[in-house]
Protein backbone atom coordinates (compact mmCIF):
# COMPACT_ATOMS: atom_id res chain seq x y z
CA UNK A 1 0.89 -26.10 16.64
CA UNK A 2 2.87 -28.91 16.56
CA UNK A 3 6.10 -27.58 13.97
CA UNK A 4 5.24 -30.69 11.49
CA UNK A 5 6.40 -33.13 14.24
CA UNK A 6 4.25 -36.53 14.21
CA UNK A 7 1.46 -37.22 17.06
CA UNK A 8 1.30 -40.42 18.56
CA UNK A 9 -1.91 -41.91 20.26
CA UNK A 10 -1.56 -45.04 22.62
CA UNK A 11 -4.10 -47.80 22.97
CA UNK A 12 -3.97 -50.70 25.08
CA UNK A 13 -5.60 -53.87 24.39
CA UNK A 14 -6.09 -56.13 27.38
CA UNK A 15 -8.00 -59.31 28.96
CA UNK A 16 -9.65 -58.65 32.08
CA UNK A 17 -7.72 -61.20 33.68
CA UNK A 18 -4.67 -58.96 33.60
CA UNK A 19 -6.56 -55.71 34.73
CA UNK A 20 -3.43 -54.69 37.19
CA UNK A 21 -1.23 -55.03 34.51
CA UNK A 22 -3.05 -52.90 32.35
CA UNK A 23 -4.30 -50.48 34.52
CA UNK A 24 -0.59 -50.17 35.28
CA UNK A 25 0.69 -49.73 31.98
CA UNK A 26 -2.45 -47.18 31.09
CA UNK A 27 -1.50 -44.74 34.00
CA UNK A 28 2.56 -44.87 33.25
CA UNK A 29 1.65 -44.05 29.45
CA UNK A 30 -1.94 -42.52 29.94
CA UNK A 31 -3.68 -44.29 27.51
CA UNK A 32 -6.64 -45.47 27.22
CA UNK A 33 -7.68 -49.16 27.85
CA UNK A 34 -9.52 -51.74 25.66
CA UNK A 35 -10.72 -54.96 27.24
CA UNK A 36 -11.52 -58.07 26.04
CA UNK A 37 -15.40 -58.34 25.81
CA UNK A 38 -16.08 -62.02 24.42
CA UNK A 39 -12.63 -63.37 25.14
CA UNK A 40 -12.01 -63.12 21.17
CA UNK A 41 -8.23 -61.79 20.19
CA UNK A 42 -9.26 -60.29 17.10
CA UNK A 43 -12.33 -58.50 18.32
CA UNK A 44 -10.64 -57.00 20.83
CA UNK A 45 -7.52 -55.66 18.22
CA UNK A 46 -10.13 -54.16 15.93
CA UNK A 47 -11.79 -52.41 18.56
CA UNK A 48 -8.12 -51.28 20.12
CA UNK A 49 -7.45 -50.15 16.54
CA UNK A 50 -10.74 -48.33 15.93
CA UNK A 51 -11.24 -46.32 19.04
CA UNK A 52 -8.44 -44.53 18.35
CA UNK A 53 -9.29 -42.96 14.92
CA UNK A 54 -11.39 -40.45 16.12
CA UNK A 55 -8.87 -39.25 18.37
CA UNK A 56 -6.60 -37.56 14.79
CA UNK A 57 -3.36 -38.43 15.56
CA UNK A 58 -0.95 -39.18 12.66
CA UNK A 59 0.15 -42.79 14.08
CA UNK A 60 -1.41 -45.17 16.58
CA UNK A 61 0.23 -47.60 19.08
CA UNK A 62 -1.84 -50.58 20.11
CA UNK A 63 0.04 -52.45 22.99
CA UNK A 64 -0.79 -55.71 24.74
CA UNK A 65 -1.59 -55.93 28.52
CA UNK A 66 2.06 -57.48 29.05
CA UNK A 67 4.19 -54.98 27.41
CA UNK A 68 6.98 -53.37 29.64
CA UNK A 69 7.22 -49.85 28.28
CA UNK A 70 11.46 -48.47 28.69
CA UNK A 71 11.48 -45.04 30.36
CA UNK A 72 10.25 -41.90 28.72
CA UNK A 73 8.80 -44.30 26.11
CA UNK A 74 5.91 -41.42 24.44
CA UNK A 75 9.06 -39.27 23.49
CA UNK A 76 11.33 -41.53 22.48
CA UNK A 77 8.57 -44.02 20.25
CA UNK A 78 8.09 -39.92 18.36
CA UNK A 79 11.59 -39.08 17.98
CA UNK A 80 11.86 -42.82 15.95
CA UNK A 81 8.75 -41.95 14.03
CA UNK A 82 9.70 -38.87 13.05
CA UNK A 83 13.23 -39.46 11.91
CA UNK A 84 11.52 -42.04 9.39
CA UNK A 85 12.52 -41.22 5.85
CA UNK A 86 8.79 -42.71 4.88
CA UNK A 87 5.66 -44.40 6.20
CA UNK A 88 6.72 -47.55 7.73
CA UNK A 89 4.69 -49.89 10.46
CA UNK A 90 6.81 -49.49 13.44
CA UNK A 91 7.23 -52.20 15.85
CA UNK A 92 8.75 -51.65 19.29
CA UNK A 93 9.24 -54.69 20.40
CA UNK A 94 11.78 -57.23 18.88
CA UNK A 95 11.61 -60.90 20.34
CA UNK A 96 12.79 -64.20 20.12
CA UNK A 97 11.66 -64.69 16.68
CA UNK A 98 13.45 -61.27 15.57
CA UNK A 99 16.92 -62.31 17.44
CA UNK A 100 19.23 -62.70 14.38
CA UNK A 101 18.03 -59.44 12.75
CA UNK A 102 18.41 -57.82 16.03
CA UNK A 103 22.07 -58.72 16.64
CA UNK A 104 22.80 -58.15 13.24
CA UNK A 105 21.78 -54.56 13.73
CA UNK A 106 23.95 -54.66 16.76
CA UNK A 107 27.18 -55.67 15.09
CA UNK A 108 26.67 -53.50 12.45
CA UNK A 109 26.01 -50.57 14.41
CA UNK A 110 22.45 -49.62 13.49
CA UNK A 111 19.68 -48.41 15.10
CA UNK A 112 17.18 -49.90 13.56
CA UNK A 113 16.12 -52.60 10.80
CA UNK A 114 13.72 -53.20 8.30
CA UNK A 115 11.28 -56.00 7.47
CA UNK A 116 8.24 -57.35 5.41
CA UNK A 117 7.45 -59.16 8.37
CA UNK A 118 5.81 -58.67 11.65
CA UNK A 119 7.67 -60.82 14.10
CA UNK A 120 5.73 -59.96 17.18
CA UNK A 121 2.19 -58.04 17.77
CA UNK A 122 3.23 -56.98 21.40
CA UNK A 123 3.52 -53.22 20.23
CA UNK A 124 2.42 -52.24 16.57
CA UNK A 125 2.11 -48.32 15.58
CA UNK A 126 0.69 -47.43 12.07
CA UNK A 127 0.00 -44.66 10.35
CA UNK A 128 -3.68 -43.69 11.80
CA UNK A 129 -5.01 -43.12 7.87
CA UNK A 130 -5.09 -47.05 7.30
CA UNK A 131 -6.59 -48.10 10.65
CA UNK A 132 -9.96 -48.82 8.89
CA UNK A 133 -8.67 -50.08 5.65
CA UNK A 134 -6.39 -52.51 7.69
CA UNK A 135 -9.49 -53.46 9.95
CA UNK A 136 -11.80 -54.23 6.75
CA UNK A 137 -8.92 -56.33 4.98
CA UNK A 138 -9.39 -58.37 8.05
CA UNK A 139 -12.89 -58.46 8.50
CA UNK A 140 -13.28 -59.48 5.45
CA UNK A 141 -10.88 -62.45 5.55
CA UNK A 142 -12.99 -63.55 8.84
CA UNK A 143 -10.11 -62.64 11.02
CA UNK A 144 -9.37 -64.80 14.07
CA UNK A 145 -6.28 -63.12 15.50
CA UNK A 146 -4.10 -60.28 14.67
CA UNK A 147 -1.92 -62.09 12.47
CA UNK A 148 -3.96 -60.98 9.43
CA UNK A 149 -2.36 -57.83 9.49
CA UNK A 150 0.86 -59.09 8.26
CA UNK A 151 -1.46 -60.03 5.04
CA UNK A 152 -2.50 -56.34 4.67
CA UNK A 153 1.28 -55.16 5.45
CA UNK A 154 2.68 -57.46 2.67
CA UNK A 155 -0.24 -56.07 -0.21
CA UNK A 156 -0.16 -53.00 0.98
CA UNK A 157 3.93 -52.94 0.48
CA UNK A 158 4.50 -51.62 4.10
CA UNK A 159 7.63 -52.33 5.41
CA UNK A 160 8.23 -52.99 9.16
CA UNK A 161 10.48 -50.66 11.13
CA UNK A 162 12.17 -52.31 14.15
CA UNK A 163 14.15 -49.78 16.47
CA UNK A 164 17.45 -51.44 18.16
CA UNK A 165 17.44 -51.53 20.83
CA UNK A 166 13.78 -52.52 21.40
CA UNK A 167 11.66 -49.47 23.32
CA UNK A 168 9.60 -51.90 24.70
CA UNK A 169 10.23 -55.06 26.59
CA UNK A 170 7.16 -58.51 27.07
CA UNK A 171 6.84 -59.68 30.72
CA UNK A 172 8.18 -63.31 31.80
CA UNK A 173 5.93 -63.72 34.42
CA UNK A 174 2.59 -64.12 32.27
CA UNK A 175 1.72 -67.31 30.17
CA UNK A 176 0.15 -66.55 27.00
CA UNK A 177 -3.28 -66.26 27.22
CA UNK A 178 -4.09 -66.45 23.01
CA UNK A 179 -1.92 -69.95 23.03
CA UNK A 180 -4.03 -70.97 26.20
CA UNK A 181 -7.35 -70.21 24.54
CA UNK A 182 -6.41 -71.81 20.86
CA UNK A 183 -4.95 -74.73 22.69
CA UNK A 184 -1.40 -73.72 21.31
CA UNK A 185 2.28 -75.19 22.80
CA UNK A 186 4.51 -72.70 24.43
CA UNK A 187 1.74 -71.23 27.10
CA UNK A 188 4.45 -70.92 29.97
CA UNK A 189 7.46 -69.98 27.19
CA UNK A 190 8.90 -67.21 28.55
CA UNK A 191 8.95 -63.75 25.78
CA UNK A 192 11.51 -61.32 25.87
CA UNK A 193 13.36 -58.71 24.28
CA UNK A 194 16.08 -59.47 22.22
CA UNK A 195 17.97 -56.04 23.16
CA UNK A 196 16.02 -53.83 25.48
CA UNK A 197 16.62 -50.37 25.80
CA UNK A 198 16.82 -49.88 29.39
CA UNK A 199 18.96 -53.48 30.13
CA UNK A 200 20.88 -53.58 26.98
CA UNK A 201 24.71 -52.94 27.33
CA UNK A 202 26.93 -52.45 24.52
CA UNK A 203 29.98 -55.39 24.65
């Protein structure tokens, strides 16, 4: 019995050149891990995404090998989603690209803000019913990355729910290994919260 309260399952979706990270990561949130098989950022999502359905949870967290999880992340991440008034996406992680939202939210003295966009992939929970319809929108669209779900989000009329602060911070110390592989700019640009939950002080 779980009172009507939301369940939350955690996958993590790594390379295997970051194996201590997520190895790491899996044991502080004990979840499972899903490595990178053909060095391919979109097979590797899908599967992420998919192993999880079987597992019946009502929402599903897929987080990337360099996510820095805040303290008592599980229970706070289910408090958020289950003070929602409605089905949103819910990403935990607010960046760089995010920043004026963010501090907007800040000034105005809100805890969260919402979005048609998806600013960052570094943590992404949806509701666990639309794993495979999200997957097939990609497949079908010959998905290279995981920015094809933003394309399913926006038809689908799923708005983005950003917590502030962010519950989850991106480590500094890693260069991007999708813009390495694509041949992208910005490998060794540093990624960061814009207001982490664990380092953020109120002025």
């Amino acid at each position: 019995m779980n009172n009507g309260e939301k369940t939350l399952a955690i996958v993590i979706m790594a390379h295997p050149e970051r194996q201590a990270m997520a190895k790491a990561l899996s044991q502080e949130l004990q979840a499972p891990i899903c490595y990178d098989r053909i060095n391919n950022l979109w097979d590797t999502c899908r599967r992420a995404w998919l192993s999880q359905v079987s597992v019946g949870a009502d929402y599903t967290l897929v987080l990337q090998d360099d996510a820095i999880a805040c303290k008592g992340f599980r229970k706070k991440a289910l408090a958020i989603i289950n003070a929602q008034d409605k089905e949103y996406m819910t990403a935990f992680y607010a960046g760089g690209m995010a920043r004026t939202r963010v501090n907007q939210a800040l000034r105005d003295g809100m805890p969260y803000f919402l979005s048609g966009m998806i600013f960052n992939e570094v943590a992404l929970c949806i509701p666990t019913k639309y794993i495979e319809e999200m997957v097939k929108f990609c497949d079908d669209r010959e998905a290279k990355n995981d920015h094809f779900i933003q394309q399913w989000a926006h038809l689908k009329r799923l708005k983005v729910f950003y917590p502030v602060p962010s519950l989850i911070d991106h480590r500094t110390d890693t260069p991007s290994i999708y813009r390495r592989n694509y041949g992208r700019v910005g490998v060794n640009d540093p990624r960061k919260a814009t207001a982490f939950i664990d380092t953020y002080e109120k002025p």
